[in-house]
Protein backbone atom coordinates (compact mmCIF):
# COMPACT_ATOMS: atom_id res chain seq x y z
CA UNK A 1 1.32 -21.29 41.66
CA UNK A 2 -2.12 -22.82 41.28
CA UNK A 3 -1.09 -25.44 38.25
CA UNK A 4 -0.14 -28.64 39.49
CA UNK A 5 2.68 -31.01 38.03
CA UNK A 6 1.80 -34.03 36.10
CA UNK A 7 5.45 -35.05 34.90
CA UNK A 8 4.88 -33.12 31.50
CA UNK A 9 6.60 -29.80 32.23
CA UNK A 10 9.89 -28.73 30.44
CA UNK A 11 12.32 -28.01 33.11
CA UNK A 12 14.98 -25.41 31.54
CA UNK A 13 17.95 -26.06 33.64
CA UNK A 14 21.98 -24.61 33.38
CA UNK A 15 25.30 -25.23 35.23
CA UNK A 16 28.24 -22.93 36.11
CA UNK A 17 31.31 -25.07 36.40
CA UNK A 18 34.94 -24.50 37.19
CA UNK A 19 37.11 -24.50 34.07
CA UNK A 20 39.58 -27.37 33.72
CA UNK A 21 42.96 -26.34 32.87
CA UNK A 22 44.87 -27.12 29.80
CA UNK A 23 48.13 -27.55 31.61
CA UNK A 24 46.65 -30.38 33.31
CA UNK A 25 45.15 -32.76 31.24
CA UNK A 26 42.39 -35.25 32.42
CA UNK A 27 41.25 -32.81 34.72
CA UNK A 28 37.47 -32.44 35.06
CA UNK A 29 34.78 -30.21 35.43
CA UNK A 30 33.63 -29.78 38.82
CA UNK A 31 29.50 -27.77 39.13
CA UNK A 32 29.84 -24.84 41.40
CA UNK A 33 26.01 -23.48 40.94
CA UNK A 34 23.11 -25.60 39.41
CA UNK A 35 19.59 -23.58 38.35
CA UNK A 36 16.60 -24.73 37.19
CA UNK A 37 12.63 -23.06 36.10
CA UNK A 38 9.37 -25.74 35.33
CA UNK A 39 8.07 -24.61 32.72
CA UNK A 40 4.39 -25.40 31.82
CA UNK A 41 4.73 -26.38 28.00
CA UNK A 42 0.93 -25.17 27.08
CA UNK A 43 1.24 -22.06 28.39
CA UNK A 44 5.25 -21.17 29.03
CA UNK A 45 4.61 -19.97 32.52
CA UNK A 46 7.18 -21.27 35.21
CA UNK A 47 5.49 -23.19 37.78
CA UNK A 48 8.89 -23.66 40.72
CA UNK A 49 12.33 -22.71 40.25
CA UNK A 50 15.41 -24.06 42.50
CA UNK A 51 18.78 -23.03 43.07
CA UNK A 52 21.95 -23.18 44.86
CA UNK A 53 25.74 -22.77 44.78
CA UNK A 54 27.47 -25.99 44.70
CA UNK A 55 30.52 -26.67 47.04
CA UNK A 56 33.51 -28.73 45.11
CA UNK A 57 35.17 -31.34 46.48
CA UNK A 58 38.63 -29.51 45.41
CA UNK A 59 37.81 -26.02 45.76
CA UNK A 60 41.15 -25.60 44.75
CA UNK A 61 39.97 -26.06 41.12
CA UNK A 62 38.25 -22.26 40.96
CA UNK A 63 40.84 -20.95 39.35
CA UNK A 64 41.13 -17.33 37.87
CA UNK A 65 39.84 -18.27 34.65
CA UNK A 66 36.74 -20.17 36.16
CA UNK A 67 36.00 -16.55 38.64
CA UNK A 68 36.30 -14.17 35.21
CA UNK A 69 33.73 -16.91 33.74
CA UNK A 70 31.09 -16.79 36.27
CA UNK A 71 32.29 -14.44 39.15
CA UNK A 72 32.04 -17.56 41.61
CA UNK A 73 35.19 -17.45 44.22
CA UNK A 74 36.05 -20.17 46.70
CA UNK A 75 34.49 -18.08 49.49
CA UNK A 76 31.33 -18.37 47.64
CA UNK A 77 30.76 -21.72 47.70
CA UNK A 78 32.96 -22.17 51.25
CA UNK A 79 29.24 -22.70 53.19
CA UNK A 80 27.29 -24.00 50.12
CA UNK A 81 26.26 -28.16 50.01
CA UNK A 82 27.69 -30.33 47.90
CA UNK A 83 26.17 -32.13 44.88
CA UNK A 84 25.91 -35.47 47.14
CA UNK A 85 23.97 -33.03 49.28
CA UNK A 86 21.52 -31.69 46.72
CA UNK A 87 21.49 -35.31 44.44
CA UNK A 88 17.94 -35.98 45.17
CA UNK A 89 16.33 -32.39 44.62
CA UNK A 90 18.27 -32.57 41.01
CA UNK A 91 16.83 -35.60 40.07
CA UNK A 92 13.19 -35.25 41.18
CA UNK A 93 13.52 -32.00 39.14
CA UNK A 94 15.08 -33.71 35.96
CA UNK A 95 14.30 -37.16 35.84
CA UNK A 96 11.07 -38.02 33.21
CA UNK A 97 11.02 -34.63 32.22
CA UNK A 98 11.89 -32.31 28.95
CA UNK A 99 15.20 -31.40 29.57
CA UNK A 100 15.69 -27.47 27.98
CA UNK A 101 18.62 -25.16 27.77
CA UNK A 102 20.99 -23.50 25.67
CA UNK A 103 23.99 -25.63 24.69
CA UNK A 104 22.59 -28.28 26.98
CA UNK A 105 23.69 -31.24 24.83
CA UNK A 106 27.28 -30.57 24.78
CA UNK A 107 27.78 -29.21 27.41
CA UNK A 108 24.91 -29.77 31.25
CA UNK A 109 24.02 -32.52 30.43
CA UNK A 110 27.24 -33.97 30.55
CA UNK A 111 28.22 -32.40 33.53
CA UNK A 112 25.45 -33.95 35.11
CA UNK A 113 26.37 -37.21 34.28
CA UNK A 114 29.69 -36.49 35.17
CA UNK A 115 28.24 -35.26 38.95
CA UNK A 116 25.88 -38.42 39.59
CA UNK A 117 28.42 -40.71 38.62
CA UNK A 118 31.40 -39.20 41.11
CA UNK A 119 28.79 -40.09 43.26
CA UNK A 120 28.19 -43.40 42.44
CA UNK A 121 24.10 -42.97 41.75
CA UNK A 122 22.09 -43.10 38.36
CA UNK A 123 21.68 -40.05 36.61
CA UNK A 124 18.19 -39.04 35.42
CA UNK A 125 16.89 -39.39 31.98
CA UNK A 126 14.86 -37.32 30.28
CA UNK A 127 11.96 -37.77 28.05
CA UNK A 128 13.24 -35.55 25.63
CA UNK A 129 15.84 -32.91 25.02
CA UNK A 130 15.25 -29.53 23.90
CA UNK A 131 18.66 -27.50 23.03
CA UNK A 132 18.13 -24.18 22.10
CA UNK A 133 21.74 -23.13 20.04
CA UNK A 134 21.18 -25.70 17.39
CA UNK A 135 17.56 -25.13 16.88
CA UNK A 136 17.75 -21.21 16.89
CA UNK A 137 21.34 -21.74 14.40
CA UNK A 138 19.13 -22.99 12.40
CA UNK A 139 15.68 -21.14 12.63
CA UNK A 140 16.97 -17.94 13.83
CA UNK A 141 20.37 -17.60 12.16
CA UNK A 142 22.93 -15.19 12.92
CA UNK A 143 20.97 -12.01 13.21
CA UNK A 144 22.38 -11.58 16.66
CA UNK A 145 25.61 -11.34 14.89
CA UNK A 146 26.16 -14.73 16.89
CA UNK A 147 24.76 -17.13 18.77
CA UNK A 148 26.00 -16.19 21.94
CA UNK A 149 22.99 -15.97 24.60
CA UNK A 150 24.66 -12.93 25.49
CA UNK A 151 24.31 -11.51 21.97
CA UNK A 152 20.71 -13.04 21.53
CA UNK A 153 19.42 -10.93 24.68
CA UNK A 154 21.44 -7.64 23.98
CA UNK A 155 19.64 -7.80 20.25
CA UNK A 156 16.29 -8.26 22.01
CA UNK A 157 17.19 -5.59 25.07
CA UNK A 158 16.70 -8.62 27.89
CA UNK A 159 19.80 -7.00 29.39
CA UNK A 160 23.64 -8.69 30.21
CA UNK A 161 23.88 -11.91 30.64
CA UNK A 162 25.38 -13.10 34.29
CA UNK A 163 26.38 -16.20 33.43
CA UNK A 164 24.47 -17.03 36.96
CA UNK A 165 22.30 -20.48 36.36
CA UNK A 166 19.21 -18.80 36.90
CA UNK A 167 19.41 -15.77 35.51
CA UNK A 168 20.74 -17.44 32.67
CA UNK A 169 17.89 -20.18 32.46
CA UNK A 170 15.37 -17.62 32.54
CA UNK A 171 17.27 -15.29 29.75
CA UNK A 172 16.83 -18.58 27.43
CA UNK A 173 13.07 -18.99 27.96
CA UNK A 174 12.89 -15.31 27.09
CA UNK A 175 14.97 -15.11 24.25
CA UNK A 176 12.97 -18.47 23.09
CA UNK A 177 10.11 -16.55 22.82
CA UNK A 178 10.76 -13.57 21.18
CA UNK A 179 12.72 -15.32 18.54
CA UNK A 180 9.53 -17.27 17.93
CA UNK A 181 7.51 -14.24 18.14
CA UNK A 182 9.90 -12.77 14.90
CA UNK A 183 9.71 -15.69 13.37
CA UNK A 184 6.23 -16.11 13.23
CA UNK A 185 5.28 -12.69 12.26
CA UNK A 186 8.29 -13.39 9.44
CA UNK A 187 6.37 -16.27 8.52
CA UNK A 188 2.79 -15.05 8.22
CA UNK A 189 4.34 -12.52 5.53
CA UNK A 190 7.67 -13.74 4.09
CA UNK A 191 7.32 -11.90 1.31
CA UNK A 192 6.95 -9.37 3.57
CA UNK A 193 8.63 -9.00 6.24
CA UNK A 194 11.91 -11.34 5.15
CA UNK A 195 12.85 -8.47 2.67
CA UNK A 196 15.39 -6.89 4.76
CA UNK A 197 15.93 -9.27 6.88
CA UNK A 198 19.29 -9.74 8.49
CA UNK A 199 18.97 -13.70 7.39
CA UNK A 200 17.29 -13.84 4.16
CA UNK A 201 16.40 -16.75 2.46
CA UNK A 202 19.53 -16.91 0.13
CA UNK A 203 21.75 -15.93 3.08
CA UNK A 204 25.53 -17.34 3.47
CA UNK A 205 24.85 -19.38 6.20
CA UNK A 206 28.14 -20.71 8.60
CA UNK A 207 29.00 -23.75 9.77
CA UNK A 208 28.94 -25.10 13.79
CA UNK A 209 32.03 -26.83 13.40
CA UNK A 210 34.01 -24.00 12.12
CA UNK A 211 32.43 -20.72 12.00
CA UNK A 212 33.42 -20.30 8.71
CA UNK A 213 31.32 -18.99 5.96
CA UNK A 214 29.93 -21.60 3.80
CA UNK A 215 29.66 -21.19 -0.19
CA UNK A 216 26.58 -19.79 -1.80
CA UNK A 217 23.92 -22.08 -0.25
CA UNK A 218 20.60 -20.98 -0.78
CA UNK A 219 18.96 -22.29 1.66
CA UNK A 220 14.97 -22.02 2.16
CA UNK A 221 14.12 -20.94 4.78
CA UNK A 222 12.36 -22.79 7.59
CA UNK A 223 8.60 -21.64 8.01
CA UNK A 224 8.12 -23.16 11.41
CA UNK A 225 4.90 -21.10 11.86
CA UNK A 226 1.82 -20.14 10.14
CA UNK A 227 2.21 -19.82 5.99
CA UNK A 228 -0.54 -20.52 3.93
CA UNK A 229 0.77 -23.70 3.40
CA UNK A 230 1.40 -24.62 7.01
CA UNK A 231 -1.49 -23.47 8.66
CA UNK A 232 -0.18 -23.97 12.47
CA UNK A 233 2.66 -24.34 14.55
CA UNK A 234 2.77 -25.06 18.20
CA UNK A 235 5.55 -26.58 20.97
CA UNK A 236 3.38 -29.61 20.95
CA UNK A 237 4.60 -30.07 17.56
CA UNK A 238 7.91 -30.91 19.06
CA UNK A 239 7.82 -33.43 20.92
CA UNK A 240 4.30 -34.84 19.90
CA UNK A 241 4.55 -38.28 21.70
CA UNK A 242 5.08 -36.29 24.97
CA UNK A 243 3.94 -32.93 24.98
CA UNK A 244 0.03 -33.47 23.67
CA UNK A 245 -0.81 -37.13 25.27
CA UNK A 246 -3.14 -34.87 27.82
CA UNK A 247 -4.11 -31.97 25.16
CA UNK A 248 -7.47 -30.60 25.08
CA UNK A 249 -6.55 -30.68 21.20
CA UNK A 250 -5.19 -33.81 20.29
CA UNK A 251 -2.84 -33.72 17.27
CA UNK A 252 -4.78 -35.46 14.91
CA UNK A 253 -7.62 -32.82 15.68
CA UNK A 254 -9.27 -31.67 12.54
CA UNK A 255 -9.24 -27.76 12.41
CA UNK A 256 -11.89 -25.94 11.77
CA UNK A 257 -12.35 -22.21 10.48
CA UNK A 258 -12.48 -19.27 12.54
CA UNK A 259 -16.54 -18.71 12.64
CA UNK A 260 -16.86 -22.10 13.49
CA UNK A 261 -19.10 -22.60 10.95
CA UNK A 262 -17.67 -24.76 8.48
CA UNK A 263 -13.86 -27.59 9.04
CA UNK A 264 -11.34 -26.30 6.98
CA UNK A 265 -9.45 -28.79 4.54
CA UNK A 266 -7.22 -31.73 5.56
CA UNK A 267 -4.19 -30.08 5.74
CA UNK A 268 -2.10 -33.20 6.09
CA UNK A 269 0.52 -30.73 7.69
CA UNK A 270 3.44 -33.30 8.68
CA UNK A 271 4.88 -32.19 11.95
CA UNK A 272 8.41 -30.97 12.20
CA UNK A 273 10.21 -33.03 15.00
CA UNK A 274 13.07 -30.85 15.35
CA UNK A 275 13.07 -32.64 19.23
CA UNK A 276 13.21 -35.93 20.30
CA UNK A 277 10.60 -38.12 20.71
CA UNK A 278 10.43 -40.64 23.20
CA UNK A 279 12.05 -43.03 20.18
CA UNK A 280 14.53 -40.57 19.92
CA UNK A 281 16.25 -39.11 23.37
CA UNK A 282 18.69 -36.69 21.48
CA UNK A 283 18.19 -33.59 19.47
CA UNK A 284 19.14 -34.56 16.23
CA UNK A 285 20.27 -31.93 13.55
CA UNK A 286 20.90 -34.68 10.40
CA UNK A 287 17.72 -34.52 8.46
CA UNK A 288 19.14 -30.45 8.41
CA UNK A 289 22.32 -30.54 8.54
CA UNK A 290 21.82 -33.20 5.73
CA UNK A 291 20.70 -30.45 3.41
CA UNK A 292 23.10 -27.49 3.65
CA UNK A 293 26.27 -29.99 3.46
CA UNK A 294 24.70 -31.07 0.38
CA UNK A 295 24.58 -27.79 -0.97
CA UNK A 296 28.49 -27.52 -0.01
CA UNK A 297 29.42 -30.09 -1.27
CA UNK A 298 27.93 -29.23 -4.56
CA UNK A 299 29.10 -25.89 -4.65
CA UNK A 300 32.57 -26.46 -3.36
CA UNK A 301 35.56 -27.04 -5.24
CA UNK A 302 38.72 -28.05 -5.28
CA UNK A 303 40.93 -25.84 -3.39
CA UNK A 304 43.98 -26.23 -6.23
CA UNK A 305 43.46 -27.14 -9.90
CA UNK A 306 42.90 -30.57 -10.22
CA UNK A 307 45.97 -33.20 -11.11
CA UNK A 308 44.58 -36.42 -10.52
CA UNK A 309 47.45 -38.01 -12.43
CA UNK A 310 50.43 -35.93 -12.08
CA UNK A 311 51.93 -34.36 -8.47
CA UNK A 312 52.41 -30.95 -8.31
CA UNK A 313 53.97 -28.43 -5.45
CA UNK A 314 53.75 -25.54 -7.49
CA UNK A 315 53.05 -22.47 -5.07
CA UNK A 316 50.89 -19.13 -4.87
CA UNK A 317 47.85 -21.50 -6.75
CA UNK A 318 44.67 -19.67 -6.05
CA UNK A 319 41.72 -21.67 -4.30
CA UNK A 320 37.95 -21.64 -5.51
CA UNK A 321 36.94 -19.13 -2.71
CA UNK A 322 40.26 -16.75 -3.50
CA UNK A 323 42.59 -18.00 -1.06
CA UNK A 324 45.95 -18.14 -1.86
CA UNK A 325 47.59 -20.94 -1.21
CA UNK A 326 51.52 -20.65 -0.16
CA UNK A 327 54.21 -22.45 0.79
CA UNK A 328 56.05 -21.52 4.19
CA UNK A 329 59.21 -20.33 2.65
CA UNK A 330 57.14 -17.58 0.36
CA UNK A 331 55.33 -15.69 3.71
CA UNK A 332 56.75 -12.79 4.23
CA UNK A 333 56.77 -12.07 7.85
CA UNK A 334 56.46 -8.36 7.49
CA UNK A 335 53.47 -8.75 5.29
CA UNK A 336 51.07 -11.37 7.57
CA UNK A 337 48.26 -9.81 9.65
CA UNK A 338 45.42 -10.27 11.48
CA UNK A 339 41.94 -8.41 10.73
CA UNK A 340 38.41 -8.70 11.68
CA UNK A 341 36.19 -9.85 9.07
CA UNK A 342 32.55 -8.38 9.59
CA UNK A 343 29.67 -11.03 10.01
CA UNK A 344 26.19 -9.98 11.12
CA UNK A 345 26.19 -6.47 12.65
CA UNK A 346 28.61 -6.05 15.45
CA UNK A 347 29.53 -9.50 14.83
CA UNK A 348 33.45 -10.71 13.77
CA UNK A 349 35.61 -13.33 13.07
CA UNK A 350 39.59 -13.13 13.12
CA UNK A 351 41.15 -13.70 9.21
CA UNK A 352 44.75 -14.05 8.66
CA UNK A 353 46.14 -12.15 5.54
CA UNK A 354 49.61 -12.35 3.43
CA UNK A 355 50.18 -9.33 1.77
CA UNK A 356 46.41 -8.03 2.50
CA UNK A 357 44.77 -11.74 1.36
CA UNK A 358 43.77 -14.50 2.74
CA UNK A 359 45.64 -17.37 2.69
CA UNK A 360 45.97 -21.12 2.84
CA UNK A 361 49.29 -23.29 3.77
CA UNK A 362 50.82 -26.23 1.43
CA UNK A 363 53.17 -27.64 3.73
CA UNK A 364 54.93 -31.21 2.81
CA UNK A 365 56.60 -34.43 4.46
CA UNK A 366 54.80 -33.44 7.63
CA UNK A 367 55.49 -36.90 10.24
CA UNK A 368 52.23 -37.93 11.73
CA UNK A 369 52.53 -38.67 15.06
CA UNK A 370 49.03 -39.15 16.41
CA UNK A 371 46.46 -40.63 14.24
CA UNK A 372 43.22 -40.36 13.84
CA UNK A 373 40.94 -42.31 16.97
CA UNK A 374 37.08 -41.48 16.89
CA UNK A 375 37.04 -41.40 20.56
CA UNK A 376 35.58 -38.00 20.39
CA UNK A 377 32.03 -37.19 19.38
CA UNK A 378 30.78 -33.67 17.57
CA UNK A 379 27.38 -31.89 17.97
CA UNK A 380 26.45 -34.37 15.34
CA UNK A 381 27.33 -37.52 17.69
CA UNK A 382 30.02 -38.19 14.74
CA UNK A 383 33.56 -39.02 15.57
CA UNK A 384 35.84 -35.77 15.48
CA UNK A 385 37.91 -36.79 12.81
CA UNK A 386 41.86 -34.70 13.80
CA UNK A 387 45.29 -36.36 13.53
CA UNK A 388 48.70 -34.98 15.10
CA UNK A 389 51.89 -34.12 13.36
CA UNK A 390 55.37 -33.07 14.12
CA UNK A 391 56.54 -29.74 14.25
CA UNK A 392 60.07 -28.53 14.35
CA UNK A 393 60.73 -25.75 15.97
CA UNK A 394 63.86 -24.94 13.13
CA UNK A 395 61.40 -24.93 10.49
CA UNK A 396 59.88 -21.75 8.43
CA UNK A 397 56.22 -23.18 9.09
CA UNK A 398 57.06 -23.24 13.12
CA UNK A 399 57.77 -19.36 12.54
CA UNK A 400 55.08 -18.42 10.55
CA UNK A 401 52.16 -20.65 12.39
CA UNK A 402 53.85 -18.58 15.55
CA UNK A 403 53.61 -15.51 14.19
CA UNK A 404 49.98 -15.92 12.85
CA UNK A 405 49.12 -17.24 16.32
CA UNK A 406 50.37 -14.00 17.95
CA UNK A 407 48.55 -11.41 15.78
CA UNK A 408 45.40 -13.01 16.07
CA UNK A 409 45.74 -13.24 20.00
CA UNK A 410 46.18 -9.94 20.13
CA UNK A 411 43.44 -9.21 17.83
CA UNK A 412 41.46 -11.03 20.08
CA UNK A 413 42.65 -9.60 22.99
CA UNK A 414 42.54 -6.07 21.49
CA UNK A 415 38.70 -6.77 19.87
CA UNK A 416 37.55 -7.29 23.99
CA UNK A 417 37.46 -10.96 23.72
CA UNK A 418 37.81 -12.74 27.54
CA UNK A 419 38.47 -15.67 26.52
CA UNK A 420 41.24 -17.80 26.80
CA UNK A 421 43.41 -18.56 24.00
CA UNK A 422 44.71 -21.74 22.99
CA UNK A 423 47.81 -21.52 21.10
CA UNK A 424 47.88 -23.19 17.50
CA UNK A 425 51.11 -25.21 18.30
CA UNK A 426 50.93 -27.22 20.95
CA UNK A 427 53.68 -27.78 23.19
CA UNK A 428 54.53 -31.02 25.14
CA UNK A 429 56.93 -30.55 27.82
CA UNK A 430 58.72 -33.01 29.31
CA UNK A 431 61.88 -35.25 29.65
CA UNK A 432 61.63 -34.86 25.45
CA UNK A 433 59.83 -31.58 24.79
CA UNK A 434 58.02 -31.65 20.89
CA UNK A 435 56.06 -29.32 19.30
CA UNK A 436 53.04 -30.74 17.50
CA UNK A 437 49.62 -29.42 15.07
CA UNK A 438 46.72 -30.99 14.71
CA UNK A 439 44.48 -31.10 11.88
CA UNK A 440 41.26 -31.03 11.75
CA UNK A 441 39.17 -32.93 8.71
CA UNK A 442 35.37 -32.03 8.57
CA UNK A 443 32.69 -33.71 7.34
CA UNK A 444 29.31 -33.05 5.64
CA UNK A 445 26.46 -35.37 5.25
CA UNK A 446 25.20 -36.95 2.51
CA UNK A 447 22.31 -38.98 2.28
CA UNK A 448 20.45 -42.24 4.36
CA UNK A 449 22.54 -40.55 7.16
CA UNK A 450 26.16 -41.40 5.50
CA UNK A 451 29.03 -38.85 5.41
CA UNK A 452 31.34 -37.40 3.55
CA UNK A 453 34.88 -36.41 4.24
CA UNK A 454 34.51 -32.68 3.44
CA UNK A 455 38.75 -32.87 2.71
CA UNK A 456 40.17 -34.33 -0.56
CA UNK A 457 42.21 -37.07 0.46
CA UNK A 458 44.71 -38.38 -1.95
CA UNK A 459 47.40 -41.30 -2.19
CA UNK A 460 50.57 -40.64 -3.78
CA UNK A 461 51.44 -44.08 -6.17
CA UNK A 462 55.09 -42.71 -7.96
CA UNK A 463 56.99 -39.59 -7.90
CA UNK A 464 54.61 -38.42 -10.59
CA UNK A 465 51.25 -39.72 -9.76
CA UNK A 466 48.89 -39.72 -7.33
CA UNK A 467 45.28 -41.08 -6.58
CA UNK A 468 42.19 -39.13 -5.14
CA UNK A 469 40.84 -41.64 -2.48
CA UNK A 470 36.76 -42.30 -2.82
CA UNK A 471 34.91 -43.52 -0.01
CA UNK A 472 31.67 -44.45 0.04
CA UNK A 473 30.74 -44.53 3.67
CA UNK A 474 31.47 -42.97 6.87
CA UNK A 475 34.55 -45.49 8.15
CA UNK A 476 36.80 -44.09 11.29
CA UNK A 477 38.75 -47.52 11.31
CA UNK A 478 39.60 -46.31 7.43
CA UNK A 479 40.53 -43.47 7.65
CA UNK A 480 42.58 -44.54 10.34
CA UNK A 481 44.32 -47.09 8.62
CA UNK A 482 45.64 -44.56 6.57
CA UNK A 483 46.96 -41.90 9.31
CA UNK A 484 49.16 -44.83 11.17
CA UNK A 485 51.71 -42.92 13.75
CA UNK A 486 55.02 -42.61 11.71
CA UNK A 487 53.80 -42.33 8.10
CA UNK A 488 53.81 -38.94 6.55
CA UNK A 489 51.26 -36.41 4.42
CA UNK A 490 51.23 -33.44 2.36
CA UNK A 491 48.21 -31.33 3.68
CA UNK A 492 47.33 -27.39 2.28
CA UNK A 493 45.22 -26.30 5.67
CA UNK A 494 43.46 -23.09 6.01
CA UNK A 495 42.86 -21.30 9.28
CA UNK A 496 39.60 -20.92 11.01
CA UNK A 497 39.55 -18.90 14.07
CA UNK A 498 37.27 -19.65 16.85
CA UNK A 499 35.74 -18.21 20.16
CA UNK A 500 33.52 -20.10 22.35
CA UNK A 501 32.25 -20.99 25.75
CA UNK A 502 35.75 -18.74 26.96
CA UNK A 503 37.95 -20.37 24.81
CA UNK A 504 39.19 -18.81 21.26
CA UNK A 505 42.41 -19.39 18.89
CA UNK A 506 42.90 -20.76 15.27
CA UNK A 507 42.06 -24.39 14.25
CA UNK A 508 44.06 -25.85 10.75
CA UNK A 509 40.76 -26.96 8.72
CA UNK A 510 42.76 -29.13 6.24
CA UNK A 511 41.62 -28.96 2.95
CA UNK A 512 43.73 -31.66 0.77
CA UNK A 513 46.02 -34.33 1.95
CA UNK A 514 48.27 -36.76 0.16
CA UNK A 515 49.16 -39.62 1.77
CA UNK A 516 52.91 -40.68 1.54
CA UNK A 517 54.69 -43.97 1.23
CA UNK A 518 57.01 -44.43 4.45
């Protein structure tokens, strides 16, 4: 290549790791191939590419899960260096530089933290961090059917996706631009071209955390290209501070018309830093995400008719988006199923049915035995908000959670999924063996960056009354003040299957709890 580097290429990078296993908890990731492209930003052209299969210190950790994920055996990597071995060449590639990949956030960019640190050196830092799930999630939608880069390249005929760190870099950079192709074509005639669009502008959108269809939202969509109200768009738009301090056309450039002859109107066009700046090192989703959980929260309701002042267990209630809601002793084995519930073309989720209808759980005195900690962060850098409770095996809800587990596994199984499940229940062996659930509580975001607890949360004050709970800020110490180990909850949960980065199963989204007096 002729170009030469000045520090201000993006360098799309991806790692293929062994896959820990959930038997053995605490057990880490270990790289077994690292790939990387420089990309020139002005002109997307790669400018050097490196790669190499990564020896483990345990190769004993490519297990048969990690080999159907990526196809990479112990023999592979037998002769390969280790990441000690390659340290330097990975950080004169990432260090000071855009960092760009799908999922990168969550997932590489942790590992290589996780890789520099076994080693006992200081990981790079980037100047800013492009991730390409949330930003096409949000720009791009679900047209794919998901947003699997697998799915994004078969809709766009790139081919199958390797999972190979290469390949799969340069897959991203391709299906980059052709979703930014559509959507500027979209965008020059929305009237247009949006019509039949697989996402239109009043489309259900779903949520990252669950996967699970939102309520009516209508969202607007995002015109990140030419309109005639936004007369440009560019990648220097994205990371201004970074990507245009050596531009031929500085940002503040005033355009002029196509003839040349005369300069158009101040536009005052106020860039859309959907990536981080060098003030801000993270991609940051609130100032969206802010907006649609608005909308749900508006547009959501209560899941059973409200009783603010009087307790009620009555059963077979019917919640705002027609799910039943039934106690564990009214399922009917015989009559639960599992089906696929179509989503964007080929696209489908798992929903469990009672008597052909879906169907949410009211299930009482449950014993909380781990509460809730914040020591894990979402995709929003929030605290995953989950507690633990008791399950016991004699009890109808151990059956039917069981059975539900095993029809949508083999669903899943059935559907071609690879992945591997994770069972609902969890079980703890051991000198005591338990059976627990956890429950998850999401959260949507309000405004000046607050949250809200997306589950009604309620405090029982008699036999006959009980409280709805209002909090006006985001507060993991209070909410887990009031899940102490030991003290017990009502909760009506609803299921939300899942399958992602070769795991799937069924998480309990819980939808109302009532707290309990010891």
């Amino acid at each position: 290549m002729d170009q030469t580097e000045d520090g201000s290429e993006i360098v799309f990078f991806d790692v293929e790791t062994t896959i820990p296993s959930p038997t053995r908890p605490g057990q880490r990731y270990a790289i077994l191939e690292f790939g990387a492209i420089l990309v020139c930003p002005k002109k997307l052209t790669e400018l050097r590419n490196y790669s190499t299969l990564v020896r483990p210190a345990n190769p004993s950790l490519i297990s048969p899960a990690s080999i159907r994920c990526n196809g990479i055996t112990s023999d592979d990597v037998a002769s390969a260096p280790t990441f000690a071995d390659i340290a330097d060449t990975v950080y004169e590639l990432l260090h000071e530089r855009v960092w760009a990949g799908y999922n990168i956030l969550r997932f590489d960019c942790v590992r290589i933290r996780e890789a520099f640190t076994e080693i006992n050196r200081p990981p790079p830092e980037p100047k800013g961090t492009i991730d390409s799930l949330p930003l096409l999630t949000q720009t791009f939608g679900r047209r794919a059917g998901n947003m699997k880069m697998a799915s994004l390249a078969t809709y766009f005929g790139l081919g199958q996706q390797t999972h190979r760190s290469l390949d799969d870099v340069r897959m991203n950079l391709e299906v980059l631009k052709h979703c930014a192709t559509v959507l500027f074509l979209e965008s020059s005639l929305p009237n247009i071209l949006t019509v039949n669009s697989v996402v239109s502008p009043n489309a259900t959108r779903r949520s990252r955390s669950s996967g699970k269809s939102l309520p009516d939202l209508k969202v607007k969509p995002m015109l990140l290209f030419p309109t005639t109200e936004s007369k440009h768009f560019d990648l220097q738009s994205t990371l201004p501070n970074v990507l245009t301090v050596n531009s031929v056309v500085s940002p503040n450039a005033t355009p002029t018309s196509r003839s040349g002859a005369k300069s158009l109107p101040d536009l005052k066009v106020k860039p859309m830093l959907l990536f981080p700046t060098t003030e801000s090192k993270h991609f940051d989703l609130c100032h969206l995400r802010g907006e649609l959980n608005r909308s749900v929260m508006v547009h959501e309701k209560p899941i059973i008719p409200e009783t603010p002042h009087k307790s009620s267990s009555s059963s077979a209630a019917v919640s705002s988006n027609s799910e039943v809601v039934l106690n564990p002793d009214e399922i009917l084995m015989s009559c639960l199923a599992a089906s696929l519930l179509p989503l964007y073309r080929d696209s489908q989720r798992i929903q469990l049915l009672h008597k052909g209808v879906p169907f949410q759980l009211c299930c009482t005195h449950l014993k909380i035995r781990f509460g809730i900690n914040g020591r894990f962060l979402d995709s929003a850098g929030r605290p995953k908000l989950n507690f633990v409770v008791d399950l016991d095996p004699s009890q109808t809800l151990f059956k039917v959670l069981e059975d539900c587990d095993r029809k949508a596994q083999r669903l899943s199984l059935e559907s071609g999924s690879s992945s591997e499940w994770r069972p609902v229940i969890i079980r703890n062996d051991g000198f005591f063996n338990y059976y627990t659930l956890r429950l998850q509580i999401p959260t949507a975001e309000s405004g000046n960056n607050a949250a809200i607890y997306a589950t009604e949360i309620y405090r029982r004050e008699s036999a006959s009354t009980m409280k709805r709970l209002v909090f006006d800020k985001f507060d993991v110490a209070e909410l887990a003040s009031l899940s102490k180990p030991g003290s017990f909850v009502d909760a009506v949960f609803s299921f939300d299957s899942y399958d992602y980065q070769q795991n799937a199963g069924i998480r309990l989204i819980a939808k109302r709890l009532i707290l309990l007096s010891n």
